[in-house]
PDB file of N, CA and C in Angstrom:
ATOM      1  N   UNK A   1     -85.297   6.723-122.669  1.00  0.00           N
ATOM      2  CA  UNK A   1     -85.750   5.981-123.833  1.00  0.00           C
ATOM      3  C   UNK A   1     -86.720   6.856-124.626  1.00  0.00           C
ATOM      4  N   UNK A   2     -86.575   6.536-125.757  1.00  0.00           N
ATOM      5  CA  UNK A   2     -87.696   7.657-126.779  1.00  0.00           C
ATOM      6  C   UNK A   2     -88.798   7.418-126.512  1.00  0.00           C
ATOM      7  N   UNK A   3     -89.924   7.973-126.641  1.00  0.00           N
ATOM      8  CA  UNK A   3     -91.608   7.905-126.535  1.00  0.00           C
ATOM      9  C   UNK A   3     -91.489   6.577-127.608  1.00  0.00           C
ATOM     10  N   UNK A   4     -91.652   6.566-128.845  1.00  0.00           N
ATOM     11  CA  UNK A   4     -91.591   5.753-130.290  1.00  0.00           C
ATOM     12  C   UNK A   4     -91.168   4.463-129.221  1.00  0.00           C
ATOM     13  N   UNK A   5     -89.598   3.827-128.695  1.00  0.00           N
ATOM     14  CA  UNK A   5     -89.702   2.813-128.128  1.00  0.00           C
ATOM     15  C   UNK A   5     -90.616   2.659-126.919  1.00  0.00           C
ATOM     16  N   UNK A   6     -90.715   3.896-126.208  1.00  0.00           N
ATOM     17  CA  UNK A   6     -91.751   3.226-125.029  1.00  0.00           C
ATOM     18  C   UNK A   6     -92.744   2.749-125.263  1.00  0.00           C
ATOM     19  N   UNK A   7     -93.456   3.139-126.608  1.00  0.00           N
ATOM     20  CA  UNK A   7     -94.748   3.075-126.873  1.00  0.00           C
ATOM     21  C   UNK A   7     -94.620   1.415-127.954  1.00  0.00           C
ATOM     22  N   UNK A   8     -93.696   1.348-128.498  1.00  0.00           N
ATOM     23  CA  UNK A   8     -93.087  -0.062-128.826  1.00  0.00           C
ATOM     24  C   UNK A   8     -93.543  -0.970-128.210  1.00  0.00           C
ATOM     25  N   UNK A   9     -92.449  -1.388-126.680  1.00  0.00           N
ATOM     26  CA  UNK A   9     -92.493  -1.848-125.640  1.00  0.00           C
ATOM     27  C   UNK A   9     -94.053  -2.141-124.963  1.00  0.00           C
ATOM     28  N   UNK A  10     -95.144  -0.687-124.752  1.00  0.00           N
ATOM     29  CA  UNK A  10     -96.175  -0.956-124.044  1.00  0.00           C
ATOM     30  C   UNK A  10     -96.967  -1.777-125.417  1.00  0.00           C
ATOM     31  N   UNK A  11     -96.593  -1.685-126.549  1.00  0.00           N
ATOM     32  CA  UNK A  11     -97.454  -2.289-128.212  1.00  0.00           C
ATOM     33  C   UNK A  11     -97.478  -3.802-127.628  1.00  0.00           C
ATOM     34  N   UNK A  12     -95.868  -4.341-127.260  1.00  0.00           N
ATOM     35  CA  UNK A  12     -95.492  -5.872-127.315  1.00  0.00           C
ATOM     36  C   UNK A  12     -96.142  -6.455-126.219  1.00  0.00           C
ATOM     37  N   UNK A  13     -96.342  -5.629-125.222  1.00  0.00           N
ATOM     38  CA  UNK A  13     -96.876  -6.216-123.370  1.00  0.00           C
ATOM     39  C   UNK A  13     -97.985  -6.410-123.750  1.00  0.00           C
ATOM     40  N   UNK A  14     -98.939  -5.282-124.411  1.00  0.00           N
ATOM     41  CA  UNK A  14    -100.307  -5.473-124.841  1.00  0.00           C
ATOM     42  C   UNK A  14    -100.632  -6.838-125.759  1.00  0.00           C
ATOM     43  N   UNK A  15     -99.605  -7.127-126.616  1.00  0.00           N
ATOM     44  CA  UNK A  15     -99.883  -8.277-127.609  1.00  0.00           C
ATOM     45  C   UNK A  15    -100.007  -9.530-126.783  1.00  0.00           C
ATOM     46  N   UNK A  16     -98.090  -9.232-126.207  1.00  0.00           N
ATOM     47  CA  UNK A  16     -98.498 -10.474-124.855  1.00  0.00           C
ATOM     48  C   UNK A  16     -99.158 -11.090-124.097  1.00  0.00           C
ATOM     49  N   UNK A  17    -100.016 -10.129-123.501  1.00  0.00           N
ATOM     50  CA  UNK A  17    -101.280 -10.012-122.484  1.00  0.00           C
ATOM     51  C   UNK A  17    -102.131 -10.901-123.245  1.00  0.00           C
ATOM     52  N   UNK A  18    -102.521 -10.225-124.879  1.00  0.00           N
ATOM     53  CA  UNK A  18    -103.503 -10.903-125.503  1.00  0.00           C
ATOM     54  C   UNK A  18    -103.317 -12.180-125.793  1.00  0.00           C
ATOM     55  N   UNK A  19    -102.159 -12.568-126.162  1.00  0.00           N
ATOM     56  CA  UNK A  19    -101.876 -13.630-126.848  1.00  0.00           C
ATOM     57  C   UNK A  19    -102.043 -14.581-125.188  1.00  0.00           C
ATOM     58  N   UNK A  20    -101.919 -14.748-124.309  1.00  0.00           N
ATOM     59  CA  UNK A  20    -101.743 -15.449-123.221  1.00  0.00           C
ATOM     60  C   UNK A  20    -103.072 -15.599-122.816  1.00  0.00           C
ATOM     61  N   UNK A  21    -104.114 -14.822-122.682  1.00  0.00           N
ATOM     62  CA  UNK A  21    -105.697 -15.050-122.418  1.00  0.00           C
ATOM     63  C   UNK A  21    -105.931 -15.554-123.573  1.00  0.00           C
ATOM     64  N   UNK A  22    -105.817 -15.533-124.838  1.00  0.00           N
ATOM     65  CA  UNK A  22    -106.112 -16.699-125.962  1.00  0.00           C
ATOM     66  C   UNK A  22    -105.422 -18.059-126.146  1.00  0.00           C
ATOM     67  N   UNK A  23    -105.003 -18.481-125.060  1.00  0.00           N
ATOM     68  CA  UNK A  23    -104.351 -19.653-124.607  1.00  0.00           C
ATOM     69  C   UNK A  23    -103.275 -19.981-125.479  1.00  0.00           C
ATOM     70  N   UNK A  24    -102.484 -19.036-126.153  1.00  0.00           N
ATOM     71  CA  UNK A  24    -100.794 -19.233-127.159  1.00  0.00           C
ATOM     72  C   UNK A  24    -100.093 -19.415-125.113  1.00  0.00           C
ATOM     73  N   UNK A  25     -98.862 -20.057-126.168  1.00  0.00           N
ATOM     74  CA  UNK A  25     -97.718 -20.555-125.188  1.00  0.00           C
ATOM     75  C   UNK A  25     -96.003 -19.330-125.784  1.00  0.00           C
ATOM     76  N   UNK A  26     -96.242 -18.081-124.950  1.00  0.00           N
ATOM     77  CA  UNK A  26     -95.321 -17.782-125.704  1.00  0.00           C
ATOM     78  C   UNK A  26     -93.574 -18.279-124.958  1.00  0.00           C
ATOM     79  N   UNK A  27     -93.322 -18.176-125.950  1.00  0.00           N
ATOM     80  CA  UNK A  27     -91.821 -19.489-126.487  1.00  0.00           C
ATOM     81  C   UNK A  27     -90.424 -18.197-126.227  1.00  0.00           C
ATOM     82  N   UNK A  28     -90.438 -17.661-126.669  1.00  0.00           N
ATOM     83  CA  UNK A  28     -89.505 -16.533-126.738  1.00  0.00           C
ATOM     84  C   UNK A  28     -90.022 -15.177-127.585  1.00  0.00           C
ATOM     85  N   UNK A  29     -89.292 -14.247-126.905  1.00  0.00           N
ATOM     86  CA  UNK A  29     -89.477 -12.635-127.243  1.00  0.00           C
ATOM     87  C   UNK A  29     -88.517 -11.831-127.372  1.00  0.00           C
ATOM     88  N   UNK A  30     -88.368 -10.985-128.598  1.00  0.00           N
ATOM     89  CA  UNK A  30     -87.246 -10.268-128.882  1.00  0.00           C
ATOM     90  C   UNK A  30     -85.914 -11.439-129.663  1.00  0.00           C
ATOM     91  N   UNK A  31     -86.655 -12.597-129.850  1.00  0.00           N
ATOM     92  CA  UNK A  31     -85.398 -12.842-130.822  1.00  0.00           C
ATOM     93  C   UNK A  31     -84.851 -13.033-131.657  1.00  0.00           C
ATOM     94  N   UNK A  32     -83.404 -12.222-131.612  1.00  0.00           N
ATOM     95  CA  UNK A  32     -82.963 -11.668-132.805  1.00  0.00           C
ATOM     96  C   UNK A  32     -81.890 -12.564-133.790  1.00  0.00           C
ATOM     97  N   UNK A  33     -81.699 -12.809-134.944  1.00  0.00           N
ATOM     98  CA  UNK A  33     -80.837 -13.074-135.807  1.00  0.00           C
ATOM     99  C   UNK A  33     -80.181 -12.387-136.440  1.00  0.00           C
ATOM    100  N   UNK A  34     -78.898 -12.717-136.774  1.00  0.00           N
ATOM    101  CA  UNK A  34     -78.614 -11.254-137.973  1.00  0.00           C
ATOM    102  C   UNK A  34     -79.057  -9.855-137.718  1.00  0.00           C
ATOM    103  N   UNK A  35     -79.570  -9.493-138.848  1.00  0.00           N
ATOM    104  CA  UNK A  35     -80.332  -7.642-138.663  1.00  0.00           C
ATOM    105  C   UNK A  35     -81.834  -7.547-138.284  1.00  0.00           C
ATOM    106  N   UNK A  36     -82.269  -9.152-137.881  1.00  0.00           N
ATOM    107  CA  UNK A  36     -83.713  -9.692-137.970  1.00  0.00           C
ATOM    108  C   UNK A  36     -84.114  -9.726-136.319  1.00  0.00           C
ATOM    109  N   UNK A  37     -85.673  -8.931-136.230  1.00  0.00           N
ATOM    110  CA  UNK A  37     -85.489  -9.560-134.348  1.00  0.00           C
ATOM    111  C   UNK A  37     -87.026 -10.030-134.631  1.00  0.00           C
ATOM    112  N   UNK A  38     -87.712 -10.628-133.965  1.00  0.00           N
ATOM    113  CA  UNK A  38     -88.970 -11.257-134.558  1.00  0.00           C
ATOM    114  C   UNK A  38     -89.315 -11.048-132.684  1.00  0.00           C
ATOM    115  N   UNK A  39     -90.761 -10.625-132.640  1.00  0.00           N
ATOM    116  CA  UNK A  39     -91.032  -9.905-131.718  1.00  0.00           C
ATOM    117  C   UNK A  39     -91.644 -10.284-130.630  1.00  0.00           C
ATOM    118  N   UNK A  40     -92.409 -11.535-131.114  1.00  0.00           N
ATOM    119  CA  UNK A  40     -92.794 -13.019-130.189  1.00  0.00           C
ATOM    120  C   UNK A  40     -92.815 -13.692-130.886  1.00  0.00           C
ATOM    121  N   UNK A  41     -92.332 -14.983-130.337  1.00  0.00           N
ATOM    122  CA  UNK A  41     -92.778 -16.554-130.787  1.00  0.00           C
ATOM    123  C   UNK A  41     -93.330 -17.072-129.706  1.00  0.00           C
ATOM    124  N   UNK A  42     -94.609 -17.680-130.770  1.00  0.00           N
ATOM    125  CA  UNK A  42     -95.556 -18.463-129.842  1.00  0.00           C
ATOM    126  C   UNK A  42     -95.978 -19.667-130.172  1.00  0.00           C
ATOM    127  N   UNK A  43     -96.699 -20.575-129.564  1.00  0.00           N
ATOM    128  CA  UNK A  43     -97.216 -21.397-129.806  1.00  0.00           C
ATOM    129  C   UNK A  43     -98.497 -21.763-129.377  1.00  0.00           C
ATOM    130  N   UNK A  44     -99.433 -22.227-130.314  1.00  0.00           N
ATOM    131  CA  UNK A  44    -100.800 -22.975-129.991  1.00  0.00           C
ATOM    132  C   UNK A  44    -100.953 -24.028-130.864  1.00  0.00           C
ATOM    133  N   UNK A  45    -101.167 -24.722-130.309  1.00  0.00           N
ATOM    134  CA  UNK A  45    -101.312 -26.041-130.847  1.00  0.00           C
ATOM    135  C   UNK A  45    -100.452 -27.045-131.523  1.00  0.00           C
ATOM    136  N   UNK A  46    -101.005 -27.025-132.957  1.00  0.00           N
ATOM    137  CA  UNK A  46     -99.260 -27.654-133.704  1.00  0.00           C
ATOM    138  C   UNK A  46     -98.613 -26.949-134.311  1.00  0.00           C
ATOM    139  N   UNK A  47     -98.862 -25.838-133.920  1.00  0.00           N
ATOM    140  CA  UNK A  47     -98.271 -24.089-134.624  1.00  0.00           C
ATOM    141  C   UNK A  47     -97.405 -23.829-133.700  1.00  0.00           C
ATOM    142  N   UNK A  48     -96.784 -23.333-134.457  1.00  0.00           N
ATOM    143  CA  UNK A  48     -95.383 -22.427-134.508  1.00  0.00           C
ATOM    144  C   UNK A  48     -95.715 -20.657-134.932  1.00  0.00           C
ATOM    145  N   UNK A  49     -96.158 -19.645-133.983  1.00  0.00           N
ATOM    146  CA  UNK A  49     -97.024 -18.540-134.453  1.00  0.00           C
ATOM    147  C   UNK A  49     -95.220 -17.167-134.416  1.00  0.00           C
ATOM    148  N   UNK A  50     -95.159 -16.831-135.024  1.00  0.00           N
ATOM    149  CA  UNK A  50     -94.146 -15.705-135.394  1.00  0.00           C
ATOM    150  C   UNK A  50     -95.066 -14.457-135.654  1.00  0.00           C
ATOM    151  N   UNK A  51     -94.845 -13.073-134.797  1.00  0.00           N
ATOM    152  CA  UNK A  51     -95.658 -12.418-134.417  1.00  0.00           C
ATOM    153  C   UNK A  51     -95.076 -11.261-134.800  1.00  0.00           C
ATOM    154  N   UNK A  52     -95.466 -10.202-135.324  1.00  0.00           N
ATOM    155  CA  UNK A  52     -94.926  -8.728-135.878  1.00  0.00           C
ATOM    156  C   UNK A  52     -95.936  -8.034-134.900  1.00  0.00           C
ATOM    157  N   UNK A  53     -95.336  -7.464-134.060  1.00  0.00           N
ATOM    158  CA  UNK A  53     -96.290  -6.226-133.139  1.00  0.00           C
ATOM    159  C   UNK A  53     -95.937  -5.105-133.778  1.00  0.00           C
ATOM    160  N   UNK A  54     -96.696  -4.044-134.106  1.00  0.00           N
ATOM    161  CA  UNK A  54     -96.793  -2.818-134.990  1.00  0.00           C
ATOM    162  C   UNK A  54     -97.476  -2.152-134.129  1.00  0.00           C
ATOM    163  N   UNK A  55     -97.120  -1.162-133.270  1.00  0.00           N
ATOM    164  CA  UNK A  55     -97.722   0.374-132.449  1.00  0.00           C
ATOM    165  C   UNK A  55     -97.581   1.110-132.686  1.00  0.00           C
ATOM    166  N   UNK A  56     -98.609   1.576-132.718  1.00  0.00           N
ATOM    167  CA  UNK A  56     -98.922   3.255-133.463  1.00  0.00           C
ATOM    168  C   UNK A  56     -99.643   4.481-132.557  1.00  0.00           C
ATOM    169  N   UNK A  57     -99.686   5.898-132.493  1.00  0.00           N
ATOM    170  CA  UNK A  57    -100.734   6.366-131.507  1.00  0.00           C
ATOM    171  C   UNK A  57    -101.537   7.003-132.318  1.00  0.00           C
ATOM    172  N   UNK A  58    -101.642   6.893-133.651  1.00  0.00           N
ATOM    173  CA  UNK A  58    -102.071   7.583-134.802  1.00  0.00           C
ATOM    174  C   UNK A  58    -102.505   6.735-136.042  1.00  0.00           C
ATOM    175  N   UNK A  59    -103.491   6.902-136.634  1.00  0.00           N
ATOM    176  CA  UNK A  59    -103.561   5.712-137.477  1.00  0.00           C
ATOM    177  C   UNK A  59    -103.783   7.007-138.938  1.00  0.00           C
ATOM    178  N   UNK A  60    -103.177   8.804-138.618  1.00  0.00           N
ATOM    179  CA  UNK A  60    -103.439   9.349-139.907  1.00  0.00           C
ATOM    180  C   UNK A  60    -102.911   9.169-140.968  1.00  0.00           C
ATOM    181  N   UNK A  61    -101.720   8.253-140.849  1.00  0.00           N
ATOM    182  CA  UNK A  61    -100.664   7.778-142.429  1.00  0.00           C
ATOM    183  C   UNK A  61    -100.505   6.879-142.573  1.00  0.00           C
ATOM    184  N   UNK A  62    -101.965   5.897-141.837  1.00  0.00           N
ATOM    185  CA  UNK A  62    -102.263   4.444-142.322  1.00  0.00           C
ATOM    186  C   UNK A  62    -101.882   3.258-140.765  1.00  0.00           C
ATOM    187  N   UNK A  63    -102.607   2.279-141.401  1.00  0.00           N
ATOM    188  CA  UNK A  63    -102.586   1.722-139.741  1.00  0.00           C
ATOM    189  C   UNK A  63    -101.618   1.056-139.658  1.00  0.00           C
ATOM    190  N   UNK A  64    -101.471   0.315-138.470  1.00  0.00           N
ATOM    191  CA  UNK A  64    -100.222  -0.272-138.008  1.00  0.00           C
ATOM    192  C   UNK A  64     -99.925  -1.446-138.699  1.00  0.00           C
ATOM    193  N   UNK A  65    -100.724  -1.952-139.639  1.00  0.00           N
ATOM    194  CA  UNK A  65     -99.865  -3.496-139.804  1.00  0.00           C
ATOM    195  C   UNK A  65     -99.246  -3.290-141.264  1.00  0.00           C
ATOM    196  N   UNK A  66    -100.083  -2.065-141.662  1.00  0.00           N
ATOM    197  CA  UNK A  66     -99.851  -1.132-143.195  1.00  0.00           C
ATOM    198  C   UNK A  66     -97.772  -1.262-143.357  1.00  0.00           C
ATOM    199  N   UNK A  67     -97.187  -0.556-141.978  1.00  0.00           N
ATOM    200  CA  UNK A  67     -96.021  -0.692-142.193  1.00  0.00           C
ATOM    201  C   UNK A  67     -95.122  -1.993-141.858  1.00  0.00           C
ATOM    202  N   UNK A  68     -96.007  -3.162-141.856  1.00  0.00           N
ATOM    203  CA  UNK A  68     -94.611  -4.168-142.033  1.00  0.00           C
ATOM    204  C   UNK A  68     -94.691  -4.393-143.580  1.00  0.00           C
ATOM    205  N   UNK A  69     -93.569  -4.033-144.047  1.00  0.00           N
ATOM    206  CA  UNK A  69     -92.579  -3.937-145.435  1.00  0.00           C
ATOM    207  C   UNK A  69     -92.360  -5.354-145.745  1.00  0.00           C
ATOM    208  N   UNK A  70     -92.113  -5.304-147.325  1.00  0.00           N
ATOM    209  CA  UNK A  70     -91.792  -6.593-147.844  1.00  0.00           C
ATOM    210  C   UNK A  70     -90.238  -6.945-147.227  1.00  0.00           C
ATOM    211  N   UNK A  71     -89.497  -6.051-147.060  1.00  0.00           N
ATOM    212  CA  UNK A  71     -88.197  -6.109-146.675  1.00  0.00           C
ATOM    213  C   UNK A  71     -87.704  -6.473-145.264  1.00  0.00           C
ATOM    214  N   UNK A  72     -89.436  -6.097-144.321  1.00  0.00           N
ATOM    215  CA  UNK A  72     -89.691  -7.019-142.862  1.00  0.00           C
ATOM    216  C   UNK A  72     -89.588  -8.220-143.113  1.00  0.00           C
ATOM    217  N   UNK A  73     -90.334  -8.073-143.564  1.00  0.00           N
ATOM    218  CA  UNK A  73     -91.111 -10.179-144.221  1.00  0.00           C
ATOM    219  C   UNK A  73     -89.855 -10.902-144.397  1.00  0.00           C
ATOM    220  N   UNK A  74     -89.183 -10.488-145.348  1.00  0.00           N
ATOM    221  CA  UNK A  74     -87.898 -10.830-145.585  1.00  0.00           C
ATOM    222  C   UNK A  74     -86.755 -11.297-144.697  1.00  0.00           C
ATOM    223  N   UNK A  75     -86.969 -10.081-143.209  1.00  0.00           N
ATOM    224  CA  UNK A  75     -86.003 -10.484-142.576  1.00  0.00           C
ATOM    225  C   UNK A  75     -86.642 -11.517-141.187  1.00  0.00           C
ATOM    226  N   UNK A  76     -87.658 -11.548-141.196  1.00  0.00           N
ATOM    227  CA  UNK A  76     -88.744 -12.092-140.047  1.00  0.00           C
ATOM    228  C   UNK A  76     -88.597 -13.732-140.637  1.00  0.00           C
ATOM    229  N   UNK A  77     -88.572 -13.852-141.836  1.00  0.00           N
ATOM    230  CA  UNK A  77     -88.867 -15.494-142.726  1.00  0.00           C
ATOM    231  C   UNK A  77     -87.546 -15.969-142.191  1.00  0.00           C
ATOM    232  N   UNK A  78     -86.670 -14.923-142.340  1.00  0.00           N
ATOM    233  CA  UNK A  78     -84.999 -15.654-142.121  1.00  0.00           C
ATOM    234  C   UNK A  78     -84.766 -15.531-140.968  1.00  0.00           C
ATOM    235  N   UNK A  79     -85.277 -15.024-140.079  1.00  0.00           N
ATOM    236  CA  UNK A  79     -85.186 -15.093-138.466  1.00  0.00           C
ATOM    237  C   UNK A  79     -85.707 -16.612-137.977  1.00  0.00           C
ATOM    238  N   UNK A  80     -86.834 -16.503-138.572  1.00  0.00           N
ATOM    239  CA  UNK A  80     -87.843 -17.592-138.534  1.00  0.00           C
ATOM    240  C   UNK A  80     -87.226 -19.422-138.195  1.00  0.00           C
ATOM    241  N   UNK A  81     -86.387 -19.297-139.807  1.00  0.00           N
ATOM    242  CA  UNK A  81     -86.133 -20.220-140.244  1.00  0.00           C
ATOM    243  C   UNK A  81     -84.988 -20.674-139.127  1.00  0.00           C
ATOM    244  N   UNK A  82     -84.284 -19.645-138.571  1.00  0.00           N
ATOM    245  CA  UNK A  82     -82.902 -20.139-138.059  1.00  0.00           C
ATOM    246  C   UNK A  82     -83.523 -20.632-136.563  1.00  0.00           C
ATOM    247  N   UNK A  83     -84.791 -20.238-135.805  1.00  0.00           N
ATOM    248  CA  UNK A  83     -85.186 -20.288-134.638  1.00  0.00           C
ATOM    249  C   UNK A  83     -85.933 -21.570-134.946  1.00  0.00           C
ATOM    250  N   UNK A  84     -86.497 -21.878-136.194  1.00  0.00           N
ATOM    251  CA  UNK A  84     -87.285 -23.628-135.937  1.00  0.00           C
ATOM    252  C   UNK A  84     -85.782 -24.374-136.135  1.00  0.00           C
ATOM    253  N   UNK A  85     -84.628 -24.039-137.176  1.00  0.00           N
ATOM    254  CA  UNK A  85     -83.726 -25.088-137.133  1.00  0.00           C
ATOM    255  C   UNK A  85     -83.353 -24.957-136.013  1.00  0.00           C
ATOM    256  N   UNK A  86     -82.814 -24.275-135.130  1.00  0.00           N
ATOM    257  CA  UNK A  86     -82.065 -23.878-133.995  1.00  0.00           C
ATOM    258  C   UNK A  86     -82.154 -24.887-133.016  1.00  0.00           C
ATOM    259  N   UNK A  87     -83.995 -24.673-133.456  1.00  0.00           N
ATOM    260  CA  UNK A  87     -84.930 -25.208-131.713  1.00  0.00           C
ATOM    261  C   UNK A  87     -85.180 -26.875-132.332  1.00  0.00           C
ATOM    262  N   UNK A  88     -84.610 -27.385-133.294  1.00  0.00           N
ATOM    263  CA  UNK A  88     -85.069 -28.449-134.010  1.00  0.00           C
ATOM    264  C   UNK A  88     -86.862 -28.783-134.299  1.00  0.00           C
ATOM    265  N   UNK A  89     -87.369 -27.951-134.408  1.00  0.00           N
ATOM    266  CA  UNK A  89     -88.743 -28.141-134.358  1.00  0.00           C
ATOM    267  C   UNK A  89     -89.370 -28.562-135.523  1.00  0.00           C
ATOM    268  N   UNK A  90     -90.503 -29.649-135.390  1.00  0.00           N
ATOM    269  CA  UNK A  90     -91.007 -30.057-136.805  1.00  0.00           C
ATOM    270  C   UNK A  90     -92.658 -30.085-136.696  1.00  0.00           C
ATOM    271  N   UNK A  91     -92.866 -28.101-136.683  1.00  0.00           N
ATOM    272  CA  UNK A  91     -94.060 -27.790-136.872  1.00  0.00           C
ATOM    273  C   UNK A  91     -94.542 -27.093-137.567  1.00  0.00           C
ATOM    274  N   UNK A  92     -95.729 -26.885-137.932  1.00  0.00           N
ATOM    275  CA  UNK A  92     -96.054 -25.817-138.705  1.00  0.00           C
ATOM    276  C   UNK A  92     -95.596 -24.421-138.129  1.00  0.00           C
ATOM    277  N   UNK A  93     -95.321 -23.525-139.382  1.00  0.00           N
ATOM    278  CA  UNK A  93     -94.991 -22.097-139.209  1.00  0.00           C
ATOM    279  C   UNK A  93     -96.024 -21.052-139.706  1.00  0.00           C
ATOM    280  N   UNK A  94     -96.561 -19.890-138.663  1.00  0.00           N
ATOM    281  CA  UNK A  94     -97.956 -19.255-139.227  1.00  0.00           C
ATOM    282  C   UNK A  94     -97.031 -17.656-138.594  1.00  0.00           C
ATOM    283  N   UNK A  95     -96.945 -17.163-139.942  1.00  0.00           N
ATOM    284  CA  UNK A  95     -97.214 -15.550-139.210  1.00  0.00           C
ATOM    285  C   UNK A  95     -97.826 -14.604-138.766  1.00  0.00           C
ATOM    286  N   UNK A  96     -97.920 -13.720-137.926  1.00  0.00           N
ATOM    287  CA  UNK A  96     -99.239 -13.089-137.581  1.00  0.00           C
ATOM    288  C   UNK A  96     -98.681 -11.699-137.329  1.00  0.00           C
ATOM    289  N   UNK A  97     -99.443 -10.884-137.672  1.00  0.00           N
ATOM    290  CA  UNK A  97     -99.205  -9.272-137.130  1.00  0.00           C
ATOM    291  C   UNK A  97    -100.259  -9.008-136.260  1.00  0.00           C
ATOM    292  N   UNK A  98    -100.159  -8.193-134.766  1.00  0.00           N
ATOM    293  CA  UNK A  98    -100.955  -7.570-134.373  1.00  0.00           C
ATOM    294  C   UNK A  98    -100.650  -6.001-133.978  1.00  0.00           C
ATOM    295  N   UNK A  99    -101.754  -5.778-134.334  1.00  0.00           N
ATOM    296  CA  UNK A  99    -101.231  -3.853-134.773  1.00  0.00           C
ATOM    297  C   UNK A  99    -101.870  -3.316-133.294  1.00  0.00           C
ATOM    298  N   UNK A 100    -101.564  -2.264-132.976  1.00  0.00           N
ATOM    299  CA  UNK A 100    -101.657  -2.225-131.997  1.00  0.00           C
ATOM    300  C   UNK A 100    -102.257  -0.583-131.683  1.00  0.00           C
ATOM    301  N   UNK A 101    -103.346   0.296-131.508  1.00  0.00           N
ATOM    302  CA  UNK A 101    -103.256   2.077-131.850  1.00  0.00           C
ATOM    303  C   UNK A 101    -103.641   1.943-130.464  1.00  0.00           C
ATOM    304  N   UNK A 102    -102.090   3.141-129.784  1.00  0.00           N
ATOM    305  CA  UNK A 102    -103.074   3.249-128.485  1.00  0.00           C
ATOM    306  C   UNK A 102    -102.267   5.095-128.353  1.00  0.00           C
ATOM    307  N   UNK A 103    -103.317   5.709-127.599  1.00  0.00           N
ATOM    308  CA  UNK A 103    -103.043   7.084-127.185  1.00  0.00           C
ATOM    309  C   UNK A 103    -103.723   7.473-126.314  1.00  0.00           C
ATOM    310  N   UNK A 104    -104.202   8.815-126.010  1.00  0.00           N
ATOM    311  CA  UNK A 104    -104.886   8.953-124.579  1.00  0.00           C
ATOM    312  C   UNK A 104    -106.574   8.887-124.585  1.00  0.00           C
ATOM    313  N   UNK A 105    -106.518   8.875-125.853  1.00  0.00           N
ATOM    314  CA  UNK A 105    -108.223   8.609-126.413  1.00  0.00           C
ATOM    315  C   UNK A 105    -108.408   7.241-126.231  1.00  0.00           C
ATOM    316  N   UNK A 106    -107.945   6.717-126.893  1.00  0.00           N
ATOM    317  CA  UNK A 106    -107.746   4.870-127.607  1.00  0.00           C
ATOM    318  C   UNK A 106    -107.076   4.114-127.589  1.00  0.00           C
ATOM    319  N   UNK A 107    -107.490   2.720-127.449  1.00  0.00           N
ATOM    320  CA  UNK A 107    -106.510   1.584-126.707  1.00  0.00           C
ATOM    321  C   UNK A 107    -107.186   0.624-127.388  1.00  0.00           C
ATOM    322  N   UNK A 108    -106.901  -0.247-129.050  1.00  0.00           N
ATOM    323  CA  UNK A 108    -107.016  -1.184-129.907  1.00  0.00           C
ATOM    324  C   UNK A 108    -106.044  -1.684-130.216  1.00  0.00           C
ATOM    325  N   UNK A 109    -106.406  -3.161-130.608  1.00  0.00           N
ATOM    326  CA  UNK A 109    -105.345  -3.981-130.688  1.00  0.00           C
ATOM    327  C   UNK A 109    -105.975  -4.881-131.534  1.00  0.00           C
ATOM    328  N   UNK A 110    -105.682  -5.317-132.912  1.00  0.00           N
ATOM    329  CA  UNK A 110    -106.242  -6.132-133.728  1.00  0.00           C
ATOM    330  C   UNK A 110    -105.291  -7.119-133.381  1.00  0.00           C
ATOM    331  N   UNK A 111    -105.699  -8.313-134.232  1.00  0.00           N
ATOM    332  CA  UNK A 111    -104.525 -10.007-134.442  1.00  0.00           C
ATOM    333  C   UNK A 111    -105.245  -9.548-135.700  1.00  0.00           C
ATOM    334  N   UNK A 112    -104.009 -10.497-136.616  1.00  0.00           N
ATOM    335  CA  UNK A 112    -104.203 -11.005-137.900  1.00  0.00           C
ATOM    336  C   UNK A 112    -103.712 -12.119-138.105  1.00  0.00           C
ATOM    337  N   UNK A 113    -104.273 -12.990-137.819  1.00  0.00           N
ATOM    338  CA  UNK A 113    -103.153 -14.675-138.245  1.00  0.00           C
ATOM    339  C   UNK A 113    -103.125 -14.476-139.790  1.00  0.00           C
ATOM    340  N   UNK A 114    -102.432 -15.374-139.963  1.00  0.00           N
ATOM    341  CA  UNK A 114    -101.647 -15.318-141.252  1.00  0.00           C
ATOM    342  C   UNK A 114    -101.720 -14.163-142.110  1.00  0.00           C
ATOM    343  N   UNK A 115    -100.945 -13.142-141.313  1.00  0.00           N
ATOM    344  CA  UNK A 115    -100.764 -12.179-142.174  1.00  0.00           C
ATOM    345  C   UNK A 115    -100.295 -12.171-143.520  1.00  0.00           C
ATOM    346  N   UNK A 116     -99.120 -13.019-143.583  1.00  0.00           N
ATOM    347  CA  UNK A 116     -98.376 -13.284-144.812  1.00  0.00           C
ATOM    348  C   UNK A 116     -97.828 -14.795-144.826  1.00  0.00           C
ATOM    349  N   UNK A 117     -97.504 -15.157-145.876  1.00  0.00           N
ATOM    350  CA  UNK A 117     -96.716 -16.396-145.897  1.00  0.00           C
ATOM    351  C   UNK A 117     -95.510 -16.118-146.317  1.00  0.00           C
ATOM    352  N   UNK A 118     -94.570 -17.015-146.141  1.00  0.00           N
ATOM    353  CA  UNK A 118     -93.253 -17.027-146.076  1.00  0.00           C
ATOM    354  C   UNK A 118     -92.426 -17.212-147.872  1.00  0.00           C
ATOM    355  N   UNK A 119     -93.733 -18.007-148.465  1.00  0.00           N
ATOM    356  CA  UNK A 119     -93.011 -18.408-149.765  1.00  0.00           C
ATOM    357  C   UNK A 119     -93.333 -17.537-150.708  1.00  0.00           C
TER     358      UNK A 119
END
C-alpha cells in the first residue's frame, strides 16, 4: 500500500479514536456512493455528523482541511443525502472536517464542526 494511503488510514483511526472519547456514536465508515465515499458517519445527539478526515505529514502547501474542494463538498452532500434516505433517518445533518498533521516530529488533529453546509 502507498505511504499517502497508509498515512490516510492511520488520519481516519486517529479521528475515530477522537470522535469515540468525545462520546459520537460512530454509525458507519468508508461509505461509499457513486464516485462519493464519506469517511465517517457519526452520531451525537440529534445529529447526524458526516466527517471529511484530511492527513497530511506536512502542512508546507497549506493545511489539511485547506484541501477539501468545492467539488468534495459536492460529492460528500450527495453521499450524504442517499445514506439519511437509505437509513430513513429524520435528523439533523452537520458536516465536519478533521484535519489531521502527523509525522515523526508531530501528531495534531484539529475537529471543525460545521465545516460547511450543504446548501
Amino acid at each position: 500500500m502507498a505511504y499517502h494511503n497508509e498515512l490516510g488510514k492511520l488520519g481516519e483511526e486517529m479521528a475515530v479514536r477522537y470522535l469515540l472519547k468525545e462520546d459520537y456514536t460512530i454509525l458507519e465508515r468508508n461509505f461509499r456512493f457513486d464516485k462519493a465515499e464519506i469517511d465517517i458517519i457519526a452520531e451525537k445527539g440529534d445529529e447526524i455528523v458526516i466527517v471529511e478526515v484530511k492527513t497530511r505529514n506536512s502542512a508546507a502547501f497549506g493545511n489539511p482541511q485547506e484541501f477539501v474542494t468545492p467539488s468534495k463538498i459536492k460529492l460528500l452532500v450527495k453521499a450524504a443525502n442517499e445514506y439519511i434516505v437509505s437509513q430513513n433517518l429524520d435528523k439533523e445533518v452537520r458536516f465536519d472536517i478533521i484535519a489531521v498533521l502527523k509525522n515523526k516530529t508531530q501528531e495534531k488533529l484539529e475537529h471543525f464542526p460545521n465545516a460547511f453546509y450543504h446548501f
